[in-house]
PDB file of N, CA and C in Angstrom:
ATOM      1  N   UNK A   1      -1.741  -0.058  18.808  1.00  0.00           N
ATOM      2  CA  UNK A   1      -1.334  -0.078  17.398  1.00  0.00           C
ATOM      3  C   UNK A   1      -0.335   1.054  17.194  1.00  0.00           C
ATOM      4  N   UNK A   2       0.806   1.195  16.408  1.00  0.00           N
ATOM      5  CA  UNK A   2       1.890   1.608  16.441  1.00  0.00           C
ATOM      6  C   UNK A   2       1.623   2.951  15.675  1.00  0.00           C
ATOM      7  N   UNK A   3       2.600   3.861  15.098  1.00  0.00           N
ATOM      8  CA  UNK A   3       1.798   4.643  14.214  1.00  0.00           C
ATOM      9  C   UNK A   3       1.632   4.711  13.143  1.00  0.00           C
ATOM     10  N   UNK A   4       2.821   4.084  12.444  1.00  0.00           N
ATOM     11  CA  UNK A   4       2.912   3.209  11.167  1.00  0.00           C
ATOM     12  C   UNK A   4       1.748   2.825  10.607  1.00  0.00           C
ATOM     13  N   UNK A   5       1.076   2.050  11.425  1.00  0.00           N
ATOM     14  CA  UNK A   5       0.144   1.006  11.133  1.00  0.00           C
ATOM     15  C   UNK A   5      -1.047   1.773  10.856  1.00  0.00           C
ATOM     16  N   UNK A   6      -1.006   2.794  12.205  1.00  0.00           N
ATOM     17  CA  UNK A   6      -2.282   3.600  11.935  1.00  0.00           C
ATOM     18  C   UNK A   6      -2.467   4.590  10.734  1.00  0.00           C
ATOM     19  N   UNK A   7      -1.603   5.268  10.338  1.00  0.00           N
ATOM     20  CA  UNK A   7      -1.107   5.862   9.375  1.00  0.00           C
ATOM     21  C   UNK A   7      -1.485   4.844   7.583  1.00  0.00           C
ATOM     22  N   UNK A   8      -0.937   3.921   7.671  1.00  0.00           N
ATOM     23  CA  UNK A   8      -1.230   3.203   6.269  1.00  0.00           C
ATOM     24  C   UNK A   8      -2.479   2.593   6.533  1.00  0.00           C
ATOM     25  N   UNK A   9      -3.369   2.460   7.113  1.00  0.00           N
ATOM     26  CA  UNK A   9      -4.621   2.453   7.300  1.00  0.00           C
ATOM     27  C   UNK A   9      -5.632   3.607   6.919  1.00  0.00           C
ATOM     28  N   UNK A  10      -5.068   4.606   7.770  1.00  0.00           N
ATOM     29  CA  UNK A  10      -5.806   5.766   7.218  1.00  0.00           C
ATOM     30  C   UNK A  10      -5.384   6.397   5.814  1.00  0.00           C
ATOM     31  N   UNK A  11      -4.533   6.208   5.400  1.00  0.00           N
ATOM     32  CA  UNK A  11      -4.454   6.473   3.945  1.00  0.00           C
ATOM     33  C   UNK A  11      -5.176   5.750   2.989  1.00  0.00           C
ATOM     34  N   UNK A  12      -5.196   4.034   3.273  1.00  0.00           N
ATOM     35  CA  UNK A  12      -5.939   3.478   2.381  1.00  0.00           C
ATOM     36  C   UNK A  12      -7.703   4.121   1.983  1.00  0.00           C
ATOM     37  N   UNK A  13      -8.009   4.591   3.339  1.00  0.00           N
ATOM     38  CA  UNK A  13      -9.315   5.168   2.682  1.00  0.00           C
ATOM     39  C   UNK A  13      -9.318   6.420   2.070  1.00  0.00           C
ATOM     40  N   UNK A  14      -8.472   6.613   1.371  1.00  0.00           N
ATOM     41  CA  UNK A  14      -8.122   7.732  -0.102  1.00  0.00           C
ATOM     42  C   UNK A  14      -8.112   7.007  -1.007  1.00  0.00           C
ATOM     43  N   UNK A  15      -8.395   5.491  -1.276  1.00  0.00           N
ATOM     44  CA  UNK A  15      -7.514   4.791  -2.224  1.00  0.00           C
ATOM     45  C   UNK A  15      -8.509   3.721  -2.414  1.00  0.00           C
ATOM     46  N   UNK A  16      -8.385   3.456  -3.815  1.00  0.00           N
ATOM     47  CA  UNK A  16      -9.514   2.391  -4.227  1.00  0.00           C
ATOM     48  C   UNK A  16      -9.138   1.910  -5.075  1.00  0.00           C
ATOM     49  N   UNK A  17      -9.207   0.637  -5.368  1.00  0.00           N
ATOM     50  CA  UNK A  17      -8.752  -0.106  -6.503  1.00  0.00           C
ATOM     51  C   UNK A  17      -9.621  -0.065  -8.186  1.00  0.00           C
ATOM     52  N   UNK A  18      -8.819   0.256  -9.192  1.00  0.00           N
ATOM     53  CA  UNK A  18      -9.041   0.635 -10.014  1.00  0.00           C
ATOM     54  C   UNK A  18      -9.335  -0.720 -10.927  1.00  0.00           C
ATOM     55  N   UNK A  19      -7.974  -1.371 -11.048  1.00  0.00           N
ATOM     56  CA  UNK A  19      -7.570  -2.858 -11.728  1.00  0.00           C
ATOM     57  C   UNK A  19      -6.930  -3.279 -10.970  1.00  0.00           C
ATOM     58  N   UNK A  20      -7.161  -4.704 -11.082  1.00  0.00           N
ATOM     59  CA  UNK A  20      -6.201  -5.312 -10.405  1.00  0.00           C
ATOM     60  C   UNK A  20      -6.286  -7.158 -10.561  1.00  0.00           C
ATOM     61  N   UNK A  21      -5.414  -7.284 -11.172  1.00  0.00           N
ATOM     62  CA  UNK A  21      -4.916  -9.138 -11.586  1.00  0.00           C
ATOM     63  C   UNK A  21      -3.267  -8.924 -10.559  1.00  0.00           C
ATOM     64  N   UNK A  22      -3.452 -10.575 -10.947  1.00  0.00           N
ATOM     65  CA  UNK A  22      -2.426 -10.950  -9.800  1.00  0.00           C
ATOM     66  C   UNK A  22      -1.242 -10.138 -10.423  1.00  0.00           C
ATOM     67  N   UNK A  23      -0.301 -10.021  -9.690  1.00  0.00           N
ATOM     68  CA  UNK A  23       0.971  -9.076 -10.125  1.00  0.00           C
ATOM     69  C   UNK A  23       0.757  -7.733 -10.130  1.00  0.00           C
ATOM     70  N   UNK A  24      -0.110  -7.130 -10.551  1.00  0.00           N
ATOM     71  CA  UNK A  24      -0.551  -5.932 -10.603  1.00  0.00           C
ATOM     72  C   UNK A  24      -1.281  -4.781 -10.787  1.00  0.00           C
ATOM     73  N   UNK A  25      -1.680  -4.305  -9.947  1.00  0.00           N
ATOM     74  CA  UNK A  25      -2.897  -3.293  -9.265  1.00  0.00           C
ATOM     75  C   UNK A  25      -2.983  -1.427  -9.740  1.00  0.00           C
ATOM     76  N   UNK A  26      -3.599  -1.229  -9.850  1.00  0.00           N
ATOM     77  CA  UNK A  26      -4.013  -0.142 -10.250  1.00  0.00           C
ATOM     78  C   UNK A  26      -4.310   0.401  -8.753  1.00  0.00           C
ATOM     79  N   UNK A  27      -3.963   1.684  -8.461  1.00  0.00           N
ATOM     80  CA  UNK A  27      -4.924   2.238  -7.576  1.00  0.00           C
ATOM     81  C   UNK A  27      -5.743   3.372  -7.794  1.00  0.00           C
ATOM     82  N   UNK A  28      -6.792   4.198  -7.384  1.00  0.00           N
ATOM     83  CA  UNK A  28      -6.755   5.115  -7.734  1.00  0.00           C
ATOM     84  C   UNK A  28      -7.258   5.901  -6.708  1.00  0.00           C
ATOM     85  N   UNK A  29      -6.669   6.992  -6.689  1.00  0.00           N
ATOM     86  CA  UNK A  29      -6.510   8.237  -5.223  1.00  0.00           C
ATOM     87  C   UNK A  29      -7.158   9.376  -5.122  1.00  0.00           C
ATOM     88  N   UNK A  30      -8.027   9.643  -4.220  1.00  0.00           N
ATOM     89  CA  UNK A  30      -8.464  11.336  -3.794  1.00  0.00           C
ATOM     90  C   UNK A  30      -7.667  11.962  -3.860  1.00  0.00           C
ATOM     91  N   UNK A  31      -7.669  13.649  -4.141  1.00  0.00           N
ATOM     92  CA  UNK A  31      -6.717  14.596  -4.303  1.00  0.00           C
ATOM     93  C   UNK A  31      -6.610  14.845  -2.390  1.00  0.00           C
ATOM     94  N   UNK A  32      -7.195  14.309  -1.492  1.00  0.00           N
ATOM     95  CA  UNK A  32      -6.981  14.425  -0.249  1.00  0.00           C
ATOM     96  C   UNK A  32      -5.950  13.729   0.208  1.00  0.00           C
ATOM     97  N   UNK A  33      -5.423  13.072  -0.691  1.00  0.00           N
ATOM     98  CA  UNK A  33      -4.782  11.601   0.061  1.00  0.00           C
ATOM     99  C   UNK A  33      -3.228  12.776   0.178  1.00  0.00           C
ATOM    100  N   UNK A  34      -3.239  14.144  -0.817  1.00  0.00           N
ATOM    101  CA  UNK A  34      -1.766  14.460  -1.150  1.00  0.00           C
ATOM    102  C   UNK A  34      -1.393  15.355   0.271  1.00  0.00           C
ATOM    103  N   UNK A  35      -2.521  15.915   0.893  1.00  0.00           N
ATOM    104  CA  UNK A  35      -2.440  16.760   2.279  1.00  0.00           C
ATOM    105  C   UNK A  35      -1.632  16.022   3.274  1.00  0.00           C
ATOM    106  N   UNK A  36      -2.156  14.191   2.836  1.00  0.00           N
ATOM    107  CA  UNK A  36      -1.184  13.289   4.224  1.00  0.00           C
ATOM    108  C   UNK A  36       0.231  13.239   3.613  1.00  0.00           C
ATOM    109  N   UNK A  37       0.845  13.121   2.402  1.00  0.00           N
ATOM    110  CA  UNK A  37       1.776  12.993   2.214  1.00  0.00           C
ATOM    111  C   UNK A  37       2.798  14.030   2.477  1.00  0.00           C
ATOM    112  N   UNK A  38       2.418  15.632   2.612  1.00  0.00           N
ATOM    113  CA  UNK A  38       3.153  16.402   3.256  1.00  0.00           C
ATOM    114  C   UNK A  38       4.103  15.890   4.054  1.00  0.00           C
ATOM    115  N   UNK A  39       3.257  14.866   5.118  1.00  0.00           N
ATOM    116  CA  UNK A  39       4.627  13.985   6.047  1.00  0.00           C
ATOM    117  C   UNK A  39       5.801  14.110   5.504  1.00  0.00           C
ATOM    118  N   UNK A  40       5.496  13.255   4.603  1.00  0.00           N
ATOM    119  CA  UNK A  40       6.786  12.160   4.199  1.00  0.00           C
ATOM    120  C   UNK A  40       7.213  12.921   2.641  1.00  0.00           C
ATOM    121  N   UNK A  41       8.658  13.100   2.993  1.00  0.00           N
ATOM    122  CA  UNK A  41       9.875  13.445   2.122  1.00  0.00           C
ATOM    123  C   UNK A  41       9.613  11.774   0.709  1.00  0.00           C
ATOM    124  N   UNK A  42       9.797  12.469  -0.342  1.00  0.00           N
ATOM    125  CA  UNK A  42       9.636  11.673  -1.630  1.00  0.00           C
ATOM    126  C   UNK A  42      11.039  10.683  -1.139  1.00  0.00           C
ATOM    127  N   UNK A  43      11.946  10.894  -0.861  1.00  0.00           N
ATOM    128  CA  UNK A  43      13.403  10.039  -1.075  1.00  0.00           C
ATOM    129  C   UNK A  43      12.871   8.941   0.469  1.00  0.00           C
ATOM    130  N   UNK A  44      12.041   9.400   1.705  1.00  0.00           N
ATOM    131  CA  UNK A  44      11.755   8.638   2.494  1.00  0.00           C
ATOM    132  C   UNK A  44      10.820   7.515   2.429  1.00  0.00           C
ATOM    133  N   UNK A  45       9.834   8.011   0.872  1.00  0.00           N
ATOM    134  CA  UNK A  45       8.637   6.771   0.423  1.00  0.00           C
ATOM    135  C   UNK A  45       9.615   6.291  -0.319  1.00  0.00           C
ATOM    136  N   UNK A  46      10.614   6.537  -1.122  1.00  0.00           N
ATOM    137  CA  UNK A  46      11.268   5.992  -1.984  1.00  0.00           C
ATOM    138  C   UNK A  46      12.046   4.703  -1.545  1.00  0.00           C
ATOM    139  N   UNK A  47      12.913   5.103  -0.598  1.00  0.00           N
ATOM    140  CA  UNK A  47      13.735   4.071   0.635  1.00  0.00           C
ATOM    141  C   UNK A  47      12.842   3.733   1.097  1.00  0.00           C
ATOM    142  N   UNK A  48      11.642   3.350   1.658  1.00  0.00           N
ATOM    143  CA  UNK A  48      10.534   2.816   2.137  1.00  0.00           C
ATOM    144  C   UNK A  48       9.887   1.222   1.413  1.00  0.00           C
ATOM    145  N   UNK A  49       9.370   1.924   0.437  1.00  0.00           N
ATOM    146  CA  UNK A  49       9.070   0.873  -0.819  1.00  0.00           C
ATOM    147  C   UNK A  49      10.703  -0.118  -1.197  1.00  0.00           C
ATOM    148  N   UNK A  50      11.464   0.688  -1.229  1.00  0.00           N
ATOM    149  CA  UNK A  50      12.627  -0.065  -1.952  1.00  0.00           C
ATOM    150  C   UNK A  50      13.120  -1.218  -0.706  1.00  0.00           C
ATOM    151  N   UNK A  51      12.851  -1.279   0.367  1.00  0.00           N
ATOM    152  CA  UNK A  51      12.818  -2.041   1.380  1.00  0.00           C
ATOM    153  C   UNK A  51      11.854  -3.510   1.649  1.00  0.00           C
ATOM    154  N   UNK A  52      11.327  -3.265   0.010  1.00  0.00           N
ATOM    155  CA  UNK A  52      10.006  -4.792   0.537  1.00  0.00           C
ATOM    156  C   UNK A  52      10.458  -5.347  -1.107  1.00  0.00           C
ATOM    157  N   UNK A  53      11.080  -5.812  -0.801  1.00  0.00           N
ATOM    158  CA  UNK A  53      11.747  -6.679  -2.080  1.00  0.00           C
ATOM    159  C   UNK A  53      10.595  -7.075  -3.197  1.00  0.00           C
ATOM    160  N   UNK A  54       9.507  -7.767  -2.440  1.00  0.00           N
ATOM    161  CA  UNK A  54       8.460  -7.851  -3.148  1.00  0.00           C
ATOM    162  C   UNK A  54       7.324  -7.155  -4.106  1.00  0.00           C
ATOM    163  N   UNK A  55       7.594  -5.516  -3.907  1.00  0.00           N
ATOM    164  CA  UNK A  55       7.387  -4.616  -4.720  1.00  0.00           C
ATOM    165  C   UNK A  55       8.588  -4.837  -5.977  1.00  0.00           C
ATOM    166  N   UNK A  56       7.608  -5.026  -7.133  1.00  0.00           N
ATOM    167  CA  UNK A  56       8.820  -5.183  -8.676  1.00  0.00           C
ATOM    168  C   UNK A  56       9.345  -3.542  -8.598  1.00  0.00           C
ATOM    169  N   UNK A  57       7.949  -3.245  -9.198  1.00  0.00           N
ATOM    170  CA  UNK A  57       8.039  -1.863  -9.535  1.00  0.00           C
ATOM    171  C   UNK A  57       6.669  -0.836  -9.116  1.00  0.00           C
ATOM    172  N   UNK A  58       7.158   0.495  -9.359  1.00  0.00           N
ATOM    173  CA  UNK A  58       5.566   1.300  -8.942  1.00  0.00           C
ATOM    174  C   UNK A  58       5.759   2.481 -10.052  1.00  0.00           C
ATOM    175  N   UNK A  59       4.903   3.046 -10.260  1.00  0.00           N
ATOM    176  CA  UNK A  59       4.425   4.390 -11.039  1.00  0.00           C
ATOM    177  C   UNK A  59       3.520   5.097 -10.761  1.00  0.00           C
ATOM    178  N   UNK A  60       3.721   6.342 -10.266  1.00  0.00           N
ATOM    179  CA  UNK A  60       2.425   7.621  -9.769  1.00  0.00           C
ATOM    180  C   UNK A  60       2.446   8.202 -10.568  1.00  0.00           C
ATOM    181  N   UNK A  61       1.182   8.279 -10.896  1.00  0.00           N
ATOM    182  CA  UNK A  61       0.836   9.292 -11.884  1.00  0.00           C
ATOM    183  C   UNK A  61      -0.316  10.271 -11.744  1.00  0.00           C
ATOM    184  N   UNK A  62       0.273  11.671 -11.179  1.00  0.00           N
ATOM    185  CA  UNK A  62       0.048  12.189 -10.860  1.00  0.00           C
ATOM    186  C   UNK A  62      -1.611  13.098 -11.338  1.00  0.00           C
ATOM    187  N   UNK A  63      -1.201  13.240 -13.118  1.00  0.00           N
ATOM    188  CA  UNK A  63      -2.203  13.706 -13.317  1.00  0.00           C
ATOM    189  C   UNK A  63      -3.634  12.734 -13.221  1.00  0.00           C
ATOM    190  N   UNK A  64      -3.376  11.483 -13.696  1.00  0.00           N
ATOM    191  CA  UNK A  64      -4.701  10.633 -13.488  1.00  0.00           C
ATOM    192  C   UNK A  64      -5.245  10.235 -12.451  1.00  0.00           C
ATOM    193  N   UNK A  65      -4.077  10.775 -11.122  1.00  0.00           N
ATOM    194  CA  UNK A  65      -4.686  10.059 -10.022  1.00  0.00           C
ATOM    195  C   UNK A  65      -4.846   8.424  -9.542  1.00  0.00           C
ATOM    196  N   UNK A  66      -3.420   7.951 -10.368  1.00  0.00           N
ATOM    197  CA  UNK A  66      -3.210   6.824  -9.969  1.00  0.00           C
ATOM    198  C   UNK A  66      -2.130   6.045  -9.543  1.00  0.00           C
ATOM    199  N   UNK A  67      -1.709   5.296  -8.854  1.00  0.00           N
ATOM    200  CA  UNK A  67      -0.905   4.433  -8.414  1.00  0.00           C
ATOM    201  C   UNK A  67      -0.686   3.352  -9.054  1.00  0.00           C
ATOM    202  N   UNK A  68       0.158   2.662 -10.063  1.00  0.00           N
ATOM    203  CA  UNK A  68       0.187   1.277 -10.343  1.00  0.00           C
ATOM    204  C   UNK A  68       1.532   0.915 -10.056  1.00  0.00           C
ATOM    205  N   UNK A  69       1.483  -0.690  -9.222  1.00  0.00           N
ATOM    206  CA  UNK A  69       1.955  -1.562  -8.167  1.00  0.00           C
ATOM    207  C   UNK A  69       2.305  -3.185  -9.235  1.00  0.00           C
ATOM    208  N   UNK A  70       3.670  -3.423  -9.154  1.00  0.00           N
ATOM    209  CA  UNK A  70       3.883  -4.691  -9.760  1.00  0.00           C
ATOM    210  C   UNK A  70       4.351  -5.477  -8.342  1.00  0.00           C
ATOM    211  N   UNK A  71       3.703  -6.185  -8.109  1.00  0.00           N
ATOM    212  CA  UNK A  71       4.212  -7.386  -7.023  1.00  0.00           C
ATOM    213  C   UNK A  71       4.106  -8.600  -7.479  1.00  0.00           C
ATOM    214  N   UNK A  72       5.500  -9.194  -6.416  1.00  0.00           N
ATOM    215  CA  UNK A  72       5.527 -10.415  -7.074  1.00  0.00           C
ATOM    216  C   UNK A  72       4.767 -11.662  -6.518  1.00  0.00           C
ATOM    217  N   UNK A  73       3.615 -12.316  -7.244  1.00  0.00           N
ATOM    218  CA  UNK A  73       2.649 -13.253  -6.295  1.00  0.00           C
ATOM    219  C   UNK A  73       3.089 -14.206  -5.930  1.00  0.00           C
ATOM    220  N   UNK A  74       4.770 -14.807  -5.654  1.00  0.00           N
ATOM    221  CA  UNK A  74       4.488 -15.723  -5.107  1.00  0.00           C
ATOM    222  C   UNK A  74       5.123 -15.088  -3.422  1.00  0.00           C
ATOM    223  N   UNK A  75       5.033 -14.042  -3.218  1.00  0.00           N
ATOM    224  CA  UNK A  75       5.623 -13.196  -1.868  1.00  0.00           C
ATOM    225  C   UNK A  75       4.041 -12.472  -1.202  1.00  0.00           C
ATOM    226  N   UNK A  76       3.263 -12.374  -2.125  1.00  0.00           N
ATOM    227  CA  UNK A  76       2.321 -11.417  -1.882  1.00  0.00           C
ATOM    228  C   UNK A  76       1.003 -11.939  -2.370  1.00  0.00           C
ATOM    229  N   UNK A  77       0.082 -12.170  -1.850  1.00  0.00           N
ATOM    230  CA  UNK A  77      -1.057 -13.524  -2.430  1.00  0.00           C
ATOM    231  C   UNK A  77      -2.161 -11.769  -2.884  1.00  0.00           C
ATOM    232  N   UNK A  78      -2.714 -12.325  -3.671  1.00  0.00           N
ATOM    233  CA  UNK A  78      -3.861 -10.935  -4.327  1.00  0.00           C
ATOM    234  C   UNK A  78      -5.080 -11.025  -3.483  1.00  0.00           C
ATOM    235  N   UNK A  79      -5.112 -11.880  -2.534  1.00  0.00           N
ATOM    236  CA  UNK A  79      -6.182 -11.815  -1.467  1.00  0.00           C
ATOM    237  C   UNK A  79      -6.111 -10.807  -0.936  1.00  0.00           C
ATOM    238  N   UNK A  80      -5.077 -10.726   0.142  1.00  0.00           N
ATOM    239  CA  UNK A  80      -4.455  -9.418   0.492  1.00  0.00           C
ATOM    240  C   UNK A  80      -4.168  -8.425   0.411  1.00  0.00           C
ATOM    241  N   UNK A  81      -4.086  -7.965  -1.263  1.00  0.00           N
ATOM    242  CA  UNK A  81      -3.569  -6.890  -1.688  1.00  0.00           C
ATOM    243  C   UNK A  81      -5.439  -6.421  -1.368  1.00  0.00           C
ATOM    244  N   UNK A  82      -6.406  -7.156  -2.261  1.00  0.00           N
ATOM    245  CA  UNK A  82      -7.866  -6.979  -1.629  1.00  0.00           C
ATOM    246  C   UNK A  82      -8.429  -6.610  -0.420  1.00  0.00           C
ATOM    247  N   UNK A  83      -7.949  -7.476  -0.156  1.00  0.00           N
ATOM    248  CA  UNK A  83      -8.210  -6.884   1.982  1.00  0.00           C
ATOM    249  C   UNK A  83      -7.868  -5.836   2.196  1.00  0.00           C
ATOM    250  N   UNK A  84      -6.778  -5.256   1.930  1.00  0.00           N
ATOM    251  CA  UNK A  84      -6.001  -4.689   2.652  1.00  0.00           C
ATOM    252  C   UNK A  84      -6.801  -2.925   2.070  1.00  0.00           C
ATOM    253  N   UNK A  85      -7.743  -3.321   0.853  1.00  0.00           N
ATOM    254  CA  UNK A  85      -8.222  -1.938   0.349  1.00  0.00           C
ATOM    255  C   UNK A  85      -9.652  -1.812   0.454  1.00  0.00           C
ATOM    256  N   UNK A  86     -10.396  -2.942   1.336  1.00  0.00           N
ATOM    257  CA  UNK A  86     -11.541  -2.954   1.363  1.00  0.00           C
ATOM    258  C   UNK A  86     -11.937  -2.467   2.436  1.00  0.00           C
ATOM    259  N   UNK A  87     -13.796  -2.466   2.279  1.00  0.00           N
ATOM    260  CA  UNK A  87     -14.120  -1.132   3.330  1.00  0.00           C
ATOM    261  C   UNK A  87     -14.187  -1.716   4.676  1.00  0.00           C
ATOM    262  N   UNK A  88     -13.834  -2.796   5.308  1.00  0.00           N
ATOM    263  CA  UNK A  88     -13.853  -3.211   6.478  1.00  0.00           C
ATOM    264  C   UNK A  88     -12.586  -3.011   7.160  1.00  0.00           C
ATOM    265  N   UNK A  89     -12.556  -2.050   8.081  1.00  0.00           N
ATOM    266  CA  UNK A  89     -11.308  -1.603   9.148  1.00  0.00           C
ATOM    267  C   UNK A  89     -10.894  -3.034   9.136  1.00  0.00           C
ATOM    268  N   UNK A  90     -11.799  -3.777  10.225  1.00  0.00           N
ATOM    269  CA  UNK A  90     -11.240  -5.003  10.306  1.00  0.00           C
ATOM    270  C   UNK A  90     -10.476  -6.029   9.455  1.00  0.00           C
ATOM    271  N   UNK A  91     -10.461  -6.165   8.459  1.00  0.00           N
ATOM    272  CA  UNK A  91     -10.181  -7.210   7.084  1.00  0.00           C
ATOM    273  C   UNK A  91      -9.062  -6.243   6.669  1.00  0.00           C
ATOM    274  N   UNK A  92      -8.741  -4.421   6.708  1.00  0.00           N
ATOM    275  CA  UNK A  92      -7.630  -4.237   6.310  1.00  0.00           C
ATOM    276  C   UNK A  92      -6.545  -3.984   7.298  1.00  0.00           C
ATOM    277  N   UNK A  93      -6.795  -4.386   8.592  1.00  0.00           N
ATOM    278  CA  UNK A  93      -6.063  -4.540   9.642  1.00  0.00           C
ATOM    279  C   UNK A  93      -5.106  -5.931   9.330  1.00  0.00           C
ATOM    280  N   UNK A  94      -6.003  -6.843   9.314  1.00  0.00           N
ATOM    281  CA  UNK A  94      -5.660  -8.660   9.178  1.00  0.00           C
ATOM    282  C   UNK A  94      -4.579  -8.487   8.281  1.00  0.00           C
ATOM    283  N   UNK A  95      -5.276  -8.078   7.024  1.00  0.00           N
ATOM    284  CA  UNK A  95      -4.422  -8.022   5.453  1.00  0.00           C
ATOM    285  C   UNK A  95      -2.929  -7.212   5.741  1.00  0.00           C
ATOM    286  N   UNK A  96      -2.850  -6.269   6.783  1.00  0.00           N
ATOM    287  CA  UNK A  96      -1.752  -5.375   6.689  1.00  0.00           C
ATOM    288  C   UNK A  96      -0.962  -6.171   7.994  1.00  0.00           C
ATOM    289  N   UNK A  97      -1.056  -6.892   8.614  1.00  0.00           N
ATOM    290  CA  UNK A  97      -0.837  -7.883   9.297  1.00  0.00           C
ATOM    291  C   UNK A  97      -0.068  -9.020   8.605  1.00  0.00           C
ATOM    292  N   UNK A  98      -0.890  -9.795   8.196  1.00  0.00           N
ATOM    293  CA  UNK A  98      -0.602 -10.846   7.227  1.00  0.00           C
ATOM    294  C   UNK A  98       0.746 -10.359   6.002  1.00  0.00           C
ATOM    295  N   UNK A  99       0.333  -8.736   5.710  1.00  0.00           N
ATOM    296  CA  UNK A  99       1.455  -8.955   4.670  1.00  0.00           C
ATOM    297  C   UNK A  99       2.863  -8.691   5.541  1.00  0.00           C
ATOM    298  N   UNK A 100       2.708  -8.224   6.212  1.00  0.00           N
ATOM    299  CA  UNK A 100       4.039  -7.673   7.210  1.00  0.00           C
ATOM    300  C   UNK A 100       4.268  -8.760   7.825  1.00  0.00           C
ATOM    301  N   UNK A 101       3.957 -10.076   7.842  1.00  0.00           N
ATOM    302  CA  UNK A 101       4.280 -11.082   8.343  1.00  0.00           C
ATOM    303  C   UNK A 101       4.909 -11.891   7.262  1.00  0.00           C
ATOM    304  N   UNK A 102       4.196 -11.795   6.418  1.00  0.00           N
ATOM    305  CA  UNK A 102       4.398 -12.634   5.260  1.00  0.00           C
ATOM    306  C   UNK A 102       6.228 -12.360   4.223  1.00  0.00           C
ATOM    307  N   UNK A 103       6.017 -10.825   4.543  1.00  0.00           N
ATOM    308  CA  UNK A 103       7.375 -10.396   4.247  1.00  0.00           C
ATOM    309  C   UNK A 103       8.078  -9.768   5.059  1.00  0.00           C
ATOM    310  N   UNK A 104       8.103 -10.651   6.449  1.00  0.00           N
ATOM    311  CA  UNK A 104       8.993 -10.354   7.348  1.00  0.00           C
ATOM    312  C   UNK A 104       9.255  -8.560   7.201  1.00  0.00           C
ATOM    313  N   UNK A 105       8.284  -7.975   7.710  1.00  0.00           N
ATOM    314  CA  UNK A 105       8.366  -6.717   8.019  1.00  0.00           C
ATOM    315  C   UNK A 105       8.225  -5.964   9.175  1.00  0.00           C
ATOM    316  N   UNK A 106       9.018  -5.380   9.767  1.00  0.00           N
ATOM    317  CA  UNK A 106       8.503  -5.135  11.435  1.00  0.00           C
ATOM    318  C   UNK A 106       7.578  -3.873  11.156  1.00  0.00           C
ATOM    319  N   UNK A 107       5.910  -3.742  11.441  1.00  0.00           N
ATOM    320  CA  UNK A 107       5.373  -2.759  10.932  1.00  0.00           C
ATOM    321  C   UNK A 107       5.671  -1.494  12.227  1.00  0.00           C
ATOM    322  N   UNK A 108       6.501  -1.955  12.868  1.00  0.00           N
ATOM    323  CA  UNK A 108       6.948  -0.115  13.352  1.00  0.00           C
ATOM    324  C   UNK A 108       8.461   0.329  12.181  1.00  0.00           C
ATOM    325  N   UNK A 109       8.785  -0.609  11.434  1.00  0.00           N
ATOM    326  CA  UNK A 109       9.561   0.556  10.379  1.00  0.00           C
ATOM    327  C   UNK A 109       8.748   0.843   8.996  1.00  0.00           C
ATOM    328  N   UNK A 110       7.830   0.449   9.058  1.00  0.00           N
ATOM    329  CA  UNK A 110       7.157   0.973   7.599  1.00  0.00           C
ATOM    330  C   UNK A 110       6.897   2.510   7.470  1.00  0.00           C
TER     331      UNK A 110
END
């Protein structure tokens, strides 16, 4: 598994879904999740996200500790967006699979 892959895996378990209907998800984040982001330069998540067409829009908000995600469902099924945050390694492997397939994504550039 690449490191990409391993990487947005292990972040998801900072991250739990708050709300979420089709189109768009709430997340909401441990103050641990901000130690991994050290990585990554804001303009490099920025060009990152702006690369999956299927993201409408996003908003962090910092003080509440949340993430909200507009996608568009007919690119991105809400099964997935599910999987992909639930507590089974396995099921958010598939889901992060499936979506990188689904939107033609090579998951060594994510």
């Amino acid at each position: 598994m690449n490191e990409n892959i391993e990487t947005v895996l292990k972040l998801r378990r900072w991250v739990s879904i708050a709300h979420h209907i089709p189109g768009r998800i709430r997340l909401k984040y441990k103050l641990g999740i901000l130690a991994h982001f050290i990585k990554f330069s804001r303009k490099e998540m920025e060009q990152t996200v702006q690369k999956i067409p299927a993201l409408k829009h996003y908003k962090l908000n910092t003080v509440t500790g949340s993430l909200v995600i507009e996608y568009d469902v007919d690119q991105i099924k809400p099964q997935q967006i599910e999987a992909l945050f639930s507590e089974s390694e396995h099921e958010a492997k598939q889901a992060y699979y499936a979506l990188s397939n689904s939107l033609d994504i090579d998951g060594a550039n994510l």
